[in-house]
C-alpha atoms as a PDB file:
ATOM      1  CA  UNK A   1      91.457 124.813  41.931  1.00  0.00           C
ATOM      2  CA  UNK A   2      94.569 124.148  44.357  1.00  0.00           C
ATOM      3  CA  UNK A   3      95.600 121.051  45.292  1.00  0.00           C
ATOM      4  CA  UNK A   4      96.795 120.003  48.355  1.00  0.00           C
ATOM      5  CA  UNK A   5      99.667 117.860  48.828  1.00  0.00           C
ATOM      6  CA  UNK A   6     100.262 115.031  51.161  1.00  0.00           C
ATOM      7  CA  UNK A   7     103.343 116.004  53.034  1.00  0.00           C
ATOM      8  CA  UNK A   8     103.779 112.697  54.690  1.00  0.00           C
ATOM      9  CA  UNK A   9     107.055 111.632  53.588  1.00  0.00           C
ATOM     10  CA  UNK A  10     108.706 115.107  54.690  1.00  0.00           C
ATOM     11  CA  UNK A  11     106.703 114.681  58.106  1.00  0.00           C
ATOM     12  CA  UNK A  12     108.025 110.946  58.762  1.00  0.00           C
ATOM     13  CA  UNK A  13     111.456 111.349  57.268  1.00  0.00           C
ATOM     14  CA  UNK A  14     113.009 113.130  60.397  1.00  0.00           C
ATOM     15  CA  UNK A  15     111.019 110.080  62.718  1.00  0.00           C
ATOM     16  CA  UNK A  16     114.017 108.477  64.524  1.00  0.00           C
ATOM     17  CA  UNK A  17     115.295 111.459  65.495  1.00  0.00           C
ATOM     18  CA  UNK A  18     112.430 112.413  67.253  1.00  0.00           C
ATOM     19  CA  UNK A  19     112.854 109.315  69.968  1.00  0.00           C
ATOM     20  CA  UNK A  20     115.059 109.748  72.671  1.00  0.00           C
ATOM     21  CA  UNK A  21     118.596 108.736  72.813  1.00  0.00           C
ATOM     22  CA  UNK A  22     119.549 105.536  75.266  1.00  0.00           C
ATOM     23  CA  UNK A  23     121.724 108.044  77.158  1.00  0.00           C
ATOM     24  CA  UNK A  24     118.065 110.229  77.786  1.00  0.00           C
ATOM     25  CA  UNK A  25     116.091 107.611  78.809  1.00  0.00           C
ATOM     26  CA  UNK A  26     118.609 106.669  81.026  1.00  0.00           C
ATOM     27  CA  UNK A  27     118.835 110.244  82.558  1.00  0.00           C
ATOM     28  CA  UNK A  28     115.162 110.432  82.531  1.00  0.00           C
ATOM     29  CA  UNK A  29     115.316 107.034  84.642  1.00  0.00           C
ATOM     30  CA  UNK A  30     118.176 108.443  87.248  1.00  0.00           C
ATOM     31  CA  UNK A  31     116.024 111.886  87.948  1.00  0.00           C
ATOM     32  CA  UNK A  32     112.587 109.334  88.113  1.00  0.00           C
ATOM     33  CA  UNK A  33     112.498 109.859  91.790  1.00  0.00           C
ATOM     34  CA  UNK A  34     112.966 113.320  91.760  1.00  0.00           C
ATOM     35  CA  UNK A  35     110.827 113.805  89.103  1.00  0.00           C
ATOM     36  CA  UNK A  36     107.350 111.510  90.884  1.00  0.00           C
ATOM     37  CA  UNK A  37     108.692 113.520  93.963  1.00  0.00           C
ATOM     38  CA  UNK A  38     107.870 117.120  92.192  1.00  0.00           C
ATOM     39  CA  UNK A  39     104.775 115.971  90.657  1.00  0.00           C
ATOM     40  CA  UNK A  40     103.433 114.840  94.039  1.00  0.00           C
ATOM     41  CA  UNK A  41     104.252 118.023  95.866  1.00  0.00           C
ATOM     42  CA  UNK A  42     102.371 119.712  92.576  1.00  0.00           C
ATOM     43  CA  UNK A  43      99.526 117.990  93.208  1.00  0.00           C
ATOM     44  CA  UNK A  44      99.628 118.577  96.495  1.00  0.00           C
ATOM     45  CA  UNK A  45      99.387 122.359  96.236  1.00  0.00           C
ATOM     46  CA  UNK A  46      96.897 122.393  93.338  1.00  0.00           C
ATOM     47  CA  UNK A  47      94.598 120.919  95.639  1.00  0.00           C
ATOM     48  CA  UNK A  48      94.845 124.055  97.713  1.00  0.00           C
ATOM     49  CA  UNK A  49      94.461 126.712  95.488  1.00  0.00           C
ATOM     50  CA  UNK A  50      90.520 126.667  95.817  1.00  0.00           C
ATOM     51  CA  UNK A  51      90.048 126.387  99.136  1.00  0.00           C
ATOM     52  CA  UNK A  52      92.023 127.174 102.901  1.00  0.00           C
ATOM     53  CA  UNK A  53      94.142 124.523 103.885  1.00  0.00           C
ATOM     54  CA  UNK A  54      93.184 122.167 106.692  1.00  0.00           C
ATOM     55  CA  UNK A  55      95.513 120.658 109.054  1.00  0.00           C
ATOM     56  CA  UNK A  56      95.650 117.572 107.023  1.00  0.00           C
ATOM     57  CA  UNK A  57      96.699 119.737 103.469  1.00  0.00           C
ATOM     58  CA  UNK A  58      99.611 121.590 105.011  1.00  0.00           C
ATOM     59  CA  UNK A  59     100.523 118.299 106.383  1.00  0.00           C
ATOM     60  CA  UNK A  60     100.095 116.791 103.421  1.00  0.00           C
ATOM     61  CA  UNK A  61     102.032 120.046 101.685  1.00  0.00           C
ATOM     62  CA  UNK A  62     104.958 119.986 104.223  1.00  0.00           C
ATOM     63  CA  UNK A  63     105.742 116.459 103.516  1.00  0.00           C
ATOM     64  CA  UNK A  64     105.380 115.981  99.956  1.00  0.00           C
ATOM     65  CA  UNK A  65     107.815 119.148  99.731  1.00  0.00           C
ATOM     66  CA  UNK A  66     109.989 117.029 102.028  1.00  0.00           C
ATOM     67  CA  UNK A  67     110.304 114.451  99.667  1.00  0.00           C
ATOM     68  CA  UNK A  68     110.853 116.598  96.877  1.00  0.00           C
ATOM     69  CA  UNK A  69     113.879 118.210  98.557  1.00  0.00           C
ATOM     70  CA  UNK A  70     115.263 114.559  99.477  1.00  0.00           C
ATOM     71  CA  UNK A  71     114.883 113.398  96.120  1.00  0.00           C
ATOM     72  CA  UNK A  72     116.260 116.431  94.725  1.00  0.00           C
ATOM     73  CA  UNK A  73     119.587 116.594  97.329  1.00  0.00           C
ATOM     74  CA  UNK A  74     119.857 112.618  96.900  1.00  0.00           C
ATOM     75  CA  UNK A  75     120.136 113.134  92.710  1.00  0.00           C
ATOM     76  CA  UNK A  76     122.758 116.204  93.314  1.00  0.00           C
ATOM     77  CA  UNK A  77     124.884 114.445  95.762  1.00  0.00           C
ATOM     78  CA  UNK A  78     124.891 111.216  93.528  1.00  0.00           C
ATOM     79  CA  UNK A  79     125.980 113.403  90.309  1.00  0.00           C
ATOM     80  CA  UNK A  80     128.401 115.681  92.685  1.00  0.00           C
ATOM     81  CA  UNK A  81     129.630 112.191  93.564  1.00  0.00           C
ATOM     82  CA  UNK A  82     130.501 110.806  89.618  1.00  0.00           C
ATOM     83  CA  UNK A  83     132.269 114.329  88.898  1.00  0.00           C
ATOM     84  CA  UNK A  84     134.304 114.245  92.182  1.00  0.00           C
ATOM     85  CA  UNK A  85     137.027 111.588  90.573  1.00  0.00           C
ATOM     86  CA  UNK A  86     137.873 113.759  87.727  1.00  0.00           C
ATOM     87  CA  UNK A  87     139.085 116.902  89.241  1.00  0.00           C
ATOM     88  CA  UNK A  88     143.177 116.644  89.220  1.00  0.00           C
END
């Protein structure tokens, strides 16, 4: 008969690593916009895969994509922005 054995101690030993660095969570928080933005516009088209868009979907489409694109251009120009001092 084989016995299994309990590899909890190899499974929790690597544990902190696993959790995100401060400097991640705080990139995670400075793309947050971007990142509700892109869901949004997601859920947007999901909802018209099944079925022909009405008026209101492909309004609802055009702007989410909108703010996707704003969010997006706002988080490039604000990193474009904390390279520009560097350059010599």
């Amino acid at each position: 008969m084989d016995h299994i054995v309990t590899v909890q101690e190899a499974v929790t030993a690597f544990e902190p690593w696993r959790e995100p660095t401060d400097s991640e969570l705080e990139a995670i928080e400075a793309e947050m916009r971007a990142i509700t933005a892109d869901i949004d516009w997601l859920e947007a088209v999901i909802t018209t895969l099944d079925r022909t868009p009405t008026e209101l979907d492909t309004r609802r489409l055009r702007r989410a994509r909108r703010r996707a694109l704003d969010a997006r251009r706002e988080l490039a120009n604000r990193t474009a922005d904390s390279f520009a001092g560097g350059a010599a």
